[in-house]
N, C-alpha and C. Protein backbone atom coordinates (compact mmCIF):
# COMPACT_ATOMS: atom_id res chain seq x y z
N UNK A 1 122.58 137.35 143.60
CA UNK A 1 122.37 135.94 143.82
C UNK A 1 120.89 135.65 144.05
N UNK A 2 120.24 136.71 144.72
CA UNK A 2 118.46 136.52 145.32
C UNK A 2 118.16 136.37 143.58
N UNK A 3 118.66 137.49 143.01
CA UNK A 3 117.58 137.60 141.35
C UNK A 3 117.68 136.32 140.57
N UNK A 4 118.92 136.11 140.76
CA UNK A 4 118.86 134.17 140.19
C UNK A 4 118.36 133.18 140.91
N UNK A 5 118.24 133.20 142.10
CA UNK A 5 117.34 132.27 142.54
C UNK A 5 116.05 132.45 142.22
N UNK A 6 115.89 133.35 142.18
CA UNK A 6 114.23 134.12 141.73
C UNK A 6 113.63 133.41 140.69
N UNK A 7 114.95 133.69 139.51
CA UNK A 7 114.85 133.32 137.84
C UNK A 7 114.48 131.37 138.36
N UNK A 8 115.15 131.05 138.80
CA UNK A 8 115.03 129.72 138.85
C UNK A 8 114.37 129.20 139.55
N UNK A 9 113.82 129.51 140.33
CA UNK A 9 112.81 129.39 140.72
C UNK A 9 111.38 129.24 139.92
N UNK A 10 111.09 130.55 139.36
CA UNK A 10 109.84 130.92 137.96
C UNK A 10 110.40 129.76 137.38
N UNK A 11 111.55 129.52 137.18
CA UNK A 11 111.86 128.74 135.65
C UNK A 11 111.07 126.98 135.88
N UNK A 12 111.45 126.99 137.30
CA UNK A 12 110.49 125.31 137.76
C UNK A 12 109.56 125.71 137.72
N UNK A 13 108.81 126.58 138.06
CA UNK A 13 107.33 126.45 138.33
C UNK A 13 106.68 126.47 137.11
N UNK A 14 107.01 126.87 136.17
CA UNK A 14 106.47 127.18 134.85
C UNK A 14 106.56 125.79 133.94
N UNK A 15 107.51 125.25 134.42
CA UNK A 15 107.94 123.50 133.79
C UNK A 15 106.69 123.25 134.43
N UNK A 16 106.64 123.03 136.00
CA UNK A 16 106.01 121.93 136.55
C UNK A 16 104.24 122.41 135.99
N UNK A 17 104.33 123.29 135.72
CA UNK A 17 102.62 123.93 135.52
C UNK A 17 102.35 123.88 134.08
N UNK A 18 103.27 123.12 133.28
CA UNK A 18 103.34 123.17 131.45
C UNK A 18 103.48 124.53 130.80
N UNK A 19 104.29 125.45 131.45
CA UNK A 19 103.79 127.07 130.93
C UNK A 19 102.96 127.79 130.62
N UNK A 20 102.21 127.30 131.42
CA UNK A 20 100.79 128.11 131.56
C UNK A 20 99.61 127.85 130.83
N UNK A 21 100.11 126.25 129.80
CA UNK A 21 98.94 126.01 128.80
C UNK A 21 97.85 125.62 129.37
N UNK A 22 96.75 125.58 128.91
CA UNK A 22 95.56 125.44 129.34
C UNK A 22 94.98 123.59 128.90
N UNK A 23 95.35 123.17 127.65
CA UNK A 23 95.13 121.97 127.69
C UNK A 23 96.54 120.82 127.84
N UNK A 24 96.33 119.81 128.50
CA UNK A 24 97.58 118.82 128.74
C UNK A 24 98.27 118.59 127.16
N UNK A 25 99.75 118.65 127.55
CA UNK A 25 100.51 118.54 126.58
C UNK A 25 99.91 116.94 125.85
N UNK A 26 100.31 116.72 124.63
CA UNK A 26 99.72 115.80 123.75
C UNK A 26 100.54 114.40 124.01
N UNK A 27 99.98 113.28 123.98
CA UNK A 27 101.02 111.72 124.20
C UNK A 27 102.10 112.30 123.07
N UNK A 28 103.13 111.22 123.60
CA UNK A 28 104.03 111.30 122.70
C UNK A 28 103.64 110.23 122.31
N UNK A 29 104.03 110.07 120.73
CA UNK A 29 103.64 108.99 119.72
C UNK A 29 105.11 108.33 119.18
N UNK A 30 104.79 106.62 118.95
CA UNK A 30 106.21 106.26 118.96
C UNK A 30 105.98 106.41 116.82
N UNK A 31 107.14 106.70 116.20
CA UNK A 31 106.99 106.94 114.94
C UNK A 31 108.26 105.85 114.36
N UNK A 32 107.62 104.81 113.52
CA UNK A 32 108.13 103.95 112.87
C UNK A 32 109.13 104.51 112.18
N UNK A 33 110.53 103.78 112.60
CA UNK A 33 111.87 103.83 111.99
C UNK A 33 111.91 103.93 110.35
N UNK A 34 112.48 104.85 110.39
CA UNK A 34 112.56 105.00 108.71
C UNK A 34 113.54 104.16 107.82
N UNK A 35 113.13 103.56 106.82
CA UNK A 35 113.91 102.44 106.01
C UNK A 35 115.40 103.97 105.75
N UNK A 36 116.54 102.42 105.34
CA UNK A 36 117.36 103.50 105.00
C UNK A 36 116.96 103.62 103.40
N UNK A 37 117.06 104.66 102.92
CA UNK A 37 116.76 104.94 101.39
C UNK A 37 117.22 104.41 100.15
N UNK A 38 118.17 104.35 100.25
CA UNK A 38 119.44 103.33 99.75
C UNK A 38 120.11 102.32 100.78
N UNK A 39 119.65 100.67 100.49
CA UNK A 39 120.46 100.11 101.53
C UNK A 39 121.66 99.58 100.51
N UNK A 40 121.70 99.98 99.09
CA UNK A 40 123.29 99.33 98.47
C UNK A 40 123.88 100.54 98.76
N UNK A 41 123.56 101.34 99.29
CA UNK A 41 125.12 102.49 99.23
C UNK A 41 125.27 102.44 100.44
N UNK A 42 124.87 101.47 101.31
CA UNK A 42 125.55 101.15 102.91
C UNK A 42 126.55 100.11 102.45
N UNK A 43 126.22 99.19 101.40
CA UNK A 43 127.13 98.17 101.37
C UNK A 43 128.73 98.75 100.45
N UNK A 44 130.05 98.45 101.68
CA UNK A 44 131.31 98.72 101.12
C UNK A 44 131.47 98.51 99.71
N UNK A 45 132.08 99.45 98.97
CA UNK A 45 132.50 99.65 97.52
C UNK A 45 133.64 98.40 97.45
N UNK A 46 134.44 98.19 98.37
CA UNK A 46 135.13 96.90 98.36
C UNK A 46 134.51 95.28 98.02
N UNK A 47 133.13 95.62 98.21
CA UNK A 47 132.10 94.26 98.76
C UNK A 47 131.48 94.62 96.72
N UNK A 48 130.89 95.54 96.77
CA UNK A 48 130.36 95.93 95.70
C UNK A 48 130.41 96.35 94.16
N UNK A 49 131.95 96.44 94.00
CA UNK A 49 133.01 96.16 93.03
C UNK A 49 132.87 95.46 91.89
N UNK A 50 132.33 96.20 91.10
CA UNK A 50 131.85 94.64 89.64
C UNK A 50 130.70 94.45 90.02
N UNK A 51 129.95 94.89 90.60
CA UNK A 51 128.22 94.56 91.03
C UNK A 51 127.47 95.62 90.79
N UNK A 52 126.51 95.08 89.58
CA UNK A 52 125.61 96.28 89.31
C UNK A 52 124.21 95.99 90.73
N UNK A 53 124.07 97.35 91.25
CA UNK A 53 122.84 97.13 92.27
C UNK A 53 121.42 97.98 92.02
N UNK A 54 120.69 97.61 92.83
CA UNK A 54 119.07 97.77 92.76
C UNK A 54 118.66 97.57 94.03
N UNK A 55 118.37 98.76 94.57
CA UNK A 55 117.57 99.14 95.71
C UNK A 55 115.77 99.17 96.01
N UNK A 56 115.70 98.88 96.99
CA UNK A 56 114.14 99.34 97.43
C UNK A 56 113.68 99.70 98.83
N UNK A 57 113.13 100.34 99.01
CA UNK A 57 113.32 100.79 100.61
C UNK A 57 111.78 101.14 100.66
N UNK A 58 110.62 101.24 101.55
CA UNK A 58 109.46 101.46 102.10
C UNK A 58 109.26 101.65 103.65
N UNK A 59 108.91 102.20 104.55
CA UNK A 59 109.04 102.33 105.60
C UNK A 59 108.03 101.61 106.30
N UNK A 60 106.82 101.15 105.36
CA UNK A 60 105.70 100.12 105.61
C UNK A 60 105.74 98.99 105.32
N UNK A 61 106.82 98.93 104.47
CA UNK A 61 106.85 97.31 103.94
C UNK A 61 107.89 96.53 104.85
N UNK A 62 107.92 95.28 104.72
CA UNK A 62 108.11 94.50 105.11
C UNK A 62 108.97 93.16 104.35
N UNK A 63 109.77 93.18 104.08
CA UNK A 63 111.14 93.61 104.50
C UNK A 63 110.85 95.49 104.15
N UNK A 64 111.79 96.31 105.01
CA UNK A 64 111.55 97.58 105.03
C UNK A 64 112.83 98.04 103.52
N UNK A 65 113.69 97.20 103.67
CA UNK A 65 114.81 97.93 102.66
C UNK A 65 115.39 96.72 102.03
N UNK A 66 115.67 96.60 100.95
CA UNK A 66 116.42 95.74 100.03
C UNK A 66 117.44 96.28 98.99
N UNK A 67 118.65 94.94 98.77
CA UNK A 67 119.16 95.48 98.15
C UNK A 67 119.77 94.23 97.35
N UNK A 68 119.74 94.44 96.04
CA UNK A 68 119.80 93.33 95.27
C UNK A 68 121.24 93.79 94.45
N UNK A 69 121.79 92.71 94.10
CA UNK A 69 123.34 92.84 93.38
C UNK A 69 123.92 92.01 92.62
N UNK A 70 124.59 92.06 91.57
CA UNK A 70 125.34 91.00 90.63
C UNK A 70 125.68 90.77 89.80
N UNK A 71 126.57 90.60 89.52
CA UNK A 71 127.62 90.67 88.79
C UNK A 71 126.95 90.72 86.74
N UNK A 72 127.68 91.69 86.37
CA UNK A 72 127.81 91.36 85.06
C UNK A 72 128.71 90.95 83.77
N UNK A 73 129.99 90.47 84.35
CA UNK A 73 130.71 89.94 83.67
C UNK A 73 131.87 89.51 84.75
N UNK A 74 132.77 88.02 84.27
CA UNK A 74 133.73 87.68 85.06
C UNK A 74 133.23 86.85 85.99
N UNK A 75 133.67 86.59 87.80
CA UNK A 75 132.51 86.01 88.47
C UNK A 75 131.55 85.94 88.38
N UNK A 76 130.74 84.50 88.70
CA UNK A 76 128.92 84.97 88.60
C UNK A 76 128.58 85.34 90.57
N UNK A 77 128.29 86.61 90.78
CA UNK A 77 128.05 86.62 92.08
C UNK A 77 126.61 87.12 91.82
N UNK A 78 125.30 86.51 92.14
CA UNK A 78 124.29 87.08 93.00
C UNK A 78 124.15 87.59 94.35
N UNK A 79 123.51 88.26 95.30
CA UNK A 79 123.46 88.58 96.45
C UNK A 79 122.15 89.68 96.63
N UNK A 80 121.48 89.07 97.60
CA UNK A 80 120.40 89.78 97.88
C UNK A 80 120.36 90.18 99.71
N UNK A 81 120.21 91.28 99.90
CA UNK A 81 120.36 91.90 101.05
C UNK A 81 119.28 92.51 101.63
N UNK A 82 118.43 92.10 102.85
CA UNK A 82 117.46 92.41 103.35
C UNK A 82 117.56 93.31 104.84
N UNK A 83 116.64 94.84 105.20
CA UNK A 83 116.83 95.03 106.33
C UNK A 83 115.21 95.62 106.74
N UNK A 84 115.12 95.09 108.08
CA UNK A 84 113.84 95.23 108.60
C UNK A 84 114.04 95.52 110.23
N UNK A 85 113.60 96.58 110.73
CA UNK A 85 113.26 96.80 111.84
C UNK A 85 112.13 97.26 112.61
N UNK A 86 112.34 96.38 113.43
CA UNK A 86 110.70 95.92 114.39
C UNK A 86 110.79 97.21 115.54
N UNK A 87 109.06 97.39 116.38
CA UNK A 87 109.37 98.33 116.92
C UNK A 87 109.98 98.01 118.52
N UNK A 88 110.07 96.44 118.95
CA UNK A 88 110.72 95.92 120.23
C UNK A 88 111.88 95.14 119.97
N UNK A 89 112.34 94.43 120.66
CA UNK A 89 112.61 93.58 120.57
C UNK A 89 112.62 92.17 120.77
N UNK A 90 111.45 91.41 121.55
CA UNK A 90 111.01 90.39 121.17
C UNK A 90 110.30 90.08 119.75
N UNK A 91 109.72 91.09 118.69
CA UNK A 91 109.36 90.23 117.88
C UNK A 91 110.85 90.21 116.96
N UNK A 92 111.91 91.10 117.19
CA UNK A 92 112.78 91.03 116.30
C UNK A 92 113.66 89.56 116.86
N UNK A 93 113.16 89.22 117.49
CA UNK A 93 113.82 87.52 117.86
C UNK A 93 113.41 86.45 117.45
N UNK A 94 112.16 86.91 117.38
CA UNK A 94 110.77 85.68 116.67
C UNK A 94 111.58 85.90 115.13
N UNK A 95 111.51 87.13 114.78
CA UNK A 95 111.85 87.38 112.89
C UNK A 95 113.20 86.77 112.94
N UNK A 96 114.22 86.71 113.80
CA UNK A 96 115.40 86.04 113.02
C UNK A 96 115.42 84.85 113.83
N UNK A 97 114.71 83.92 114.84
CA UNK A 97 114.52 82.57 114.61
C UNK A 97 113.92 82.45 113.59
N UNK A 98 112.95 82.87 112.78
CA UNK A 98 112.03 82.16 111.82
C UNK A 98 113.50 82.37 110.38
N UNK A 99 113.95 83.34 110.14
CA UNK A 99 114.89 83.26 109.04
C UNK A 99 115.76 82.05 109.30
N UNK A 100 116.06 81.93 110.63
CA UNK A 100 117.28 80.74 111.08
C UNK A 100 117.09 79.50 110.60
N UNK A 101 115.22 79.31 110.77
CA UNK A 101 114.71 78.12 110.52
C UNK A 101 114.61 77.57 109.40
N UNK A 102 114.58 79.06 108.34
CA UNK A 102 114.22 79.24 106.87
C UNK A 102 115.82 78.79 106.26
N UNK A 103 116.78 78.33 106.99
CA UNK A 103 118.23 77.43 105.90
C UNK A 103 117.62 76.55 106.29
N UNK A 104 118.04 76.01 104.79
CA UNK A 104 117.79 74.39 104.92
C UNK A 104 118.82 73.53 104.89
N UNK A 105 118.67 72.85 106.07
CA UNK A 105 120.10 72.46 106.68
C UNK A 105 120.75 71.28 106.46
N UNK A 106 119.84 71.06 104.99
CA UNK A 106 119.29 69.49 104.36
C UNK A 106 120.65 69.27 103.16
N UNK A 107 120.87 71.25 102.90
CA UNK A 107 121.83 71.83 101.49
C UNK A 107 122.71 72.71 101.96
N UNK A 108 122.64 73.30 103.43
CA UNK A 108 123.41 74.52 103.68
C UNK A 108 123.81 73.84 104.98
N UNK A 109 124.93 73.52 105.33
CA UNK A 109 125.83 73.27 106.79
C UNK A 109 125.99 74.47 107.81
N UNK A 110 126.44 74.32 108.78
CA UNK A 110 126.31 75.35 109.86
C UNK A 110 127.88 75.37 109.81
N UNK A 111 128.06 76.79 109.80
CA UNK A 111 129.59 76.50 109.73
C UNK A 111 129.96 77.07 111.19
N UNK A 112 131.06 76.54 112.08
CA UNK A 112 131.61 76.41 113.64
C UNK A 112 131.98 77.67 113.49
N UNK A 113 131.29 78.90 114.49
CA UNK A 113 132.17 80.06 115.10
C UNK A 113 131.76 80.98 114.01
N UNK A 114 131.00 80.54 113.18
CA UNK A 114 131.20 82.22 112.00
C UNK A 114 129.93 82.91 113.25
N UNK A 115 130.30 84.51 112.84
CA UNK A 115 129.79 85.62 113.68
C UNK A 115 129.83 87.01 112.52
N UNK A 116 128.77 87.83 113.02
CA UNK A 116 128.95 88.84 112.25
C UNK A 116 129.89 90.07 112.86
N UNK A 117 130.97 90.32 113.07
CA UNK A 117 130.98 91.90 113.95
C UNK A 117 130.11 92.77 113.84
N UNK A 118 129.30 93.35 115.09
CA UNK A 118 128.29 94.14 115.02
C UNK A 118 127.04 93.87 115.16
N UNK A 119 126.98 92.26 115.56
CA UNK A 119 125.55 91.90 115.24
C UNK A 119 125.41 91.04 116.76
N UNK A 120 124.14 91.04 117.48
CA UNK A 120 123.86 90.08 118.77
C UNK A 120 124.08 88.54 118.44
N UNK A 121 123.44 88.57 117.57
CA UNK A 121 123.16 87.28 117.32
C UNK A 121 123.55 87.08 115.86
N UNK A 122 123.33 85.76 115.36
CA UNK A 122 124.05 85.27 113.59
C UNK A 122 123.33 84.06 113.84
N UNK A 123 123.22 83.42 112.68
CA UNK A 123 122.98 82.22 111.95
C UNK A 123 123.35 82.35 110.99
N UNK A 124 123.81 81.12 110.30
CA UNK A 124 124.24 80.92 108.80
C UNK A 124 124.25 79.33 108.60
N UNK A 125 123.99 79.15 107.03
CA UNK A 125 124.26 77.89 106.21
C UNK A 125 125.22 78.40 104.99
N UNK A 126 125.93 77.40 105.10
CA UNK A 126 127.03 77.90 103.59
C UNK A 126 127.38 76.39 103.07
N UNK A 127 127.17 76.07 101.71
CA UNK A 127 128.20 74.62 100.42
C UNK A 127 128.93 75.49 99.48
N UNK A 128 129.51 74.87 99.52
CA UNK A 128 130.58 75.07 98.25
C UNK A 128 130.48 73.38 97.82
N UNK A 129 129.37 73.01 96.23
CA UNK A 129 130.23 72.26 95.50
C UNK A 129 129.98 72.00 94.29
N UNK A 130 131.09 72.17 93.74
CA UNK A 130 131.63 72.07 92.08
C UNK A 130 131.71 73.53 91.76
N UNK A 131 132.34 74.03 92.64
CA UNK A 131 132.58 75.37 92.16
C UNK A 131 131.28 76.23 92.32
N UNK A 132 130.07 75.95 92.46
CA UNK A 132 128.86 76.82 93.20
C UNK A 132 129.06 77.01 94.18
N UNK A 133 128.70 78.18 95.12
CA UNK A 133 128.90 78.49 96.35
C UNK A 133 127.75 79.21 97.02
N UNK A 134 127.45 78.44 97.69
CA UNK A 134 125.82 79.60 98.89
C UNK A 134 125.89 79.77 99.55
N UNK A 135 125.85 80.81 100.19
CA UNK A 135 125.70 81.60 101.91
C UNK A 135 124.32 81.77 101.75
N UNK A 136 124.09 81.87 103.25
CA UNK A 136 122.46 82.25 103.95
C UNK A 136 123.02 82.77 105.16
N UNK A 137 122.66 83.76 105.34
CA UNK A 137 123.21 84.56 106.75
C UNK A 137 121.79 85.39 107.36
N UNK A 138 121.55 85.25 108.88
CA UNK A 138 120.85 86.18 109.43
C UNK A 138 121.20 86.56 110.60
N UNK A 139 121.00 87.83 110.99
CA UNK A 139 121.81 88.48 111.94
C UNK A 139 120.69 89.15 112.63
N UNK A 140 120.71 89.60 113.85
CA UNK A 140 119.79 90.48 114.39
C UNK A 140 120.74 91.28 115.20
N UNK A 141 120.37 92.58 115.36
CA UNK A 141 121.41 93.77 116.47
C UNK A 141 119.97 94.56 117.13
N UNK A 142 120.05 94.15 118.43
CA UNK A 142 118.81 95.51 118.88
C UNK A 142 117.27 94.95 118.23
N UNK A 143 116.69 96.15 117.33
CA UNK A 143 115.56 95.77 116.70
C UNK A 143 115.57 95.61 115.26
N UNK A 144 116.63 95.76 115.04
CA UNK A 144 117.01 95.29 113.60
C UNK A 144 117.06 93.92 112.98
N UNK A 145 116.71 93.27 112.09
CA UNK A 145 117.35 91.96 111.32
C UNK A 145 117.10 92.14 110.04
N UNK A 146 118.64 91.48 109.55
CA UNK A 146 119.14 91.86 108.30
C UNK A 146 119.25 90.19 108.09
N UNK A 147 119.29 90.00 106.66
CA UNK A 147 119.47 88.92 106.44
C UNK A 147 120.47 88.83 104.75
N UNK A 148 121.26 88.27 104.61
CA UNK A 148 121.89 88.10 103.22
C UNK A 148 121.87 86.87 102.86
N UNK A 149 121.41 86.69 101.33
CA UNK A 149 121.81 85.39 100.72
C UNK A 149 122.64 85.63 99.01
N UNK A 150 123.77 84.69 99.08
CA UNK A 150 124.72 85.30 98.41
C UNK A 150 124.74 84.01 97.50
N UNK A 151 124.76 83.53 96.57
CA UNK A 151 125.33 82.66 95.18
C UNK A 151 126.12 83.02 94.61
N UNK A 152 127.62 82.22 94.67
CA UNK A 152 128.57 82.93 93.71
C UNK A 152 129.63 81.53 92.86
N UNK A 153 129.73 81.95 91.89
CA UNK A 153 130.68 80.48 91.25
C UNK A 153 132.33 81.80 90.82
N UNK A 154 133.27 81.26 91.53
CA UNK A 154 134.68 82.04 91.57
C UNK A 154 134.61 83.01 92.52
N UNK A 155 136.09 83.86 92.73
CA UNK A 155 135.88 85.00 93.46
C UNK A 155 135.66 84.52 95.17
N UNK A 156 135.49 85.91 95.74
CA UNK A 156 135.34 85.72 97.31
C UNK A 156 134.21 84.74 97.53
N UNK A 157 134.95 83.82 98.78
CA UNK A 157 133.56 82.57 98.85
C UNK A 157 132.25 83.27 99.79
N UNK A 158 130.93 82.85 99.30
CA UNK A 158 129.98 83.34 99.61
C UNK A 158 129.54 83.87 100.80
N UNK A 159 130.13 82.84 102.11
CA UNK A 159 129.95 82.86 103.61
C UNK A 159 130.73 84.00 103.66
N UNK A 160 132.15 84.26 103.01
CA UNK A 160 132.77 85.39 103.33
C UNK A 160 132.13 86.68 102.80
N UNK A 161 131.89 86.60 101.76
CA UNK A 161 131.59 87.79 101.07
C UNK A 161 130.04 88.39 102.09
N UNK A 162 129.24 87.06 102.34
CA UNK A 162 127.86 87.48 103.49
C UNK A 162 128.18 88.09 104.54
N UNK A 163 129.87 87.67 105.34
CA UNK A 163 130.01 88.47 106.45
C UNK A 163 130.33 89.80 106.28
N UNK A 164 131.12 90.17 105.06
CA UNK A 164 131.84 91.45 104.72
C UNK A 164 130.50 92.59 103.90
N UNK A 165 129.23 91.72 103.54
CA UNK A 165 127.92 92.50 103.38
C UNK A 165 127.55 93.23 104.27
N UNK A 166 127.03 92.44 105.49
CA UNK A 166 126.13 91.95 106.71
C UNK A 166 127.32 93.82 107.76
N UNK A 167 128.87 93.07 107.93
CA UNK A 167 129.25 94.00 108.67
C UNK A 167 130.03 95.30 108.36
N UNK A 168 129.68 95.40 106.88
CA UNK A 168 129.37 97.13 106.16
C UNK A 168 128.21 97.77 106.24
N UNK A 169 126.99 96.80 105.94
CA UNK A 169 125.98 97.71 106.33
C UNK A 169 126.06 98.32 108.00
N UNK A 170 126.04 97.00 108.54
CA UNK A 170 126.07 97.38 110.11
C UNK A 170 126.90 98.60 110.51
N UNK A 171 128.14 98.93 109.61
CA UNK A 171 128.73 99.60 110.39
C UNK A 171 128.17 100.93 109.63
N UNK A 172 127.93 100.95 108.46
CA UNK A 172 127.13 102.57 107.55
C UNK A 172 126.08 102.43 108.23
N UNK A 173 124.80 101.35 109.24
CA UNK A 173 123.97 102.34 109.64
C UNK A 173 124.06 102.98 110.98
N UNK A 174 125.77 102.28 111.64
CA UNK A 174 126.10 102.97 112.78
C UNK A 174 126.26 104.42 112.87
N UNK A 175 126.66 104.83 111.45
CA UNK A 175 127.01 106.49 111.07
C UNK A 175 126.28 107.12 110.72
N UNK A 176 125.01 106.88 110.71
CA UNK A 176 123.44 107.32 110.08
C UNK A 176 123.58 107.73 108.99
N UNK A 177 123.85 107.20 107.97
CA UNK A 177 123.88 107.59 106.36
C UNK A 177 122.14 106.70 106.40
């Protein structure tokens, strides 16, 4: 029992003294979140179905990851999918008030109670008329904000199809793909 106290003993002192190095261990450095590489292969194959896609991802850019989609025959669905994460979270509040601000609320209505699962916060504008349909969705979780804007004439309506975007990615980047 003395020889293990012994051991553990050395074993603190050698922590508290950096193991014997001679110059102070180095800052730790905070290292910018890496875009995901593919953000259409976060979005559900259910969501993505009949949608040819096109990715872009940069870890410097700004939006950090995109993902563009739409249809080539049958429904006309466009949809463009944005994800960007900040390194706090106050400016990621500033970035999705300013998207919030960016519907124009002149063409896109606020629709009562829509929410993303998975997300702190949401905004959205969505019309449907004459058979055109637009979603504008922005979401923020943490330091993340994602934003979708969807155009579709037939097929799943746009606001829906933005929530079923918005909370597939959310949940593929819960699993770290």
């Amino acid at each position: 029992m003395a020889a293990r106290a012994a051991a553990l003993t050395l074993a603190a002192a050698l922590l508290l003294t950096g193991c014997g190095a001679d110059d102070p261990p180095a800052a730790v450095e905070s290292v910018a979140p890496p875009a995901p590489a593919d953000l259409c292969a976060l979005v559900p194959a259910s969501v993505s179905r009949g949608l040819e896609s096109s990715s872009s991802s940069d870890d410097g850019g700004d939006p950090r990851a995109v993902c563009s989609l739409r249809s080539t025959s049958g429904d006309r669905v466009r949809a463009v999918v944005t994800w960007l994460q900040l390194e706090e979270e106050n400016p990621a509040d500033v970035v999705l008030r300013s998207q919030c601000a960016a519907i124009d609320r002149s063409r896109l209505d606020e629709p009562a109670g829509f929410e993303v699962e998975g997300a702190t916060q949401t905004c959205a504008g969505s019309r449907e008329t004459g058979g055109d349909d637009v979603a504008s969705v922005a979401v923020r979780r943490g330091r993340e904000v994602l934003t979708v804007r969807v155009d579709s004439s037939g097929g799943t309506p746009a606001l829906r199809r933005s929530q079923q975007l918005l909370e597939g990615v959310l949940a593929e980047l819960d699993t770290g793909r």
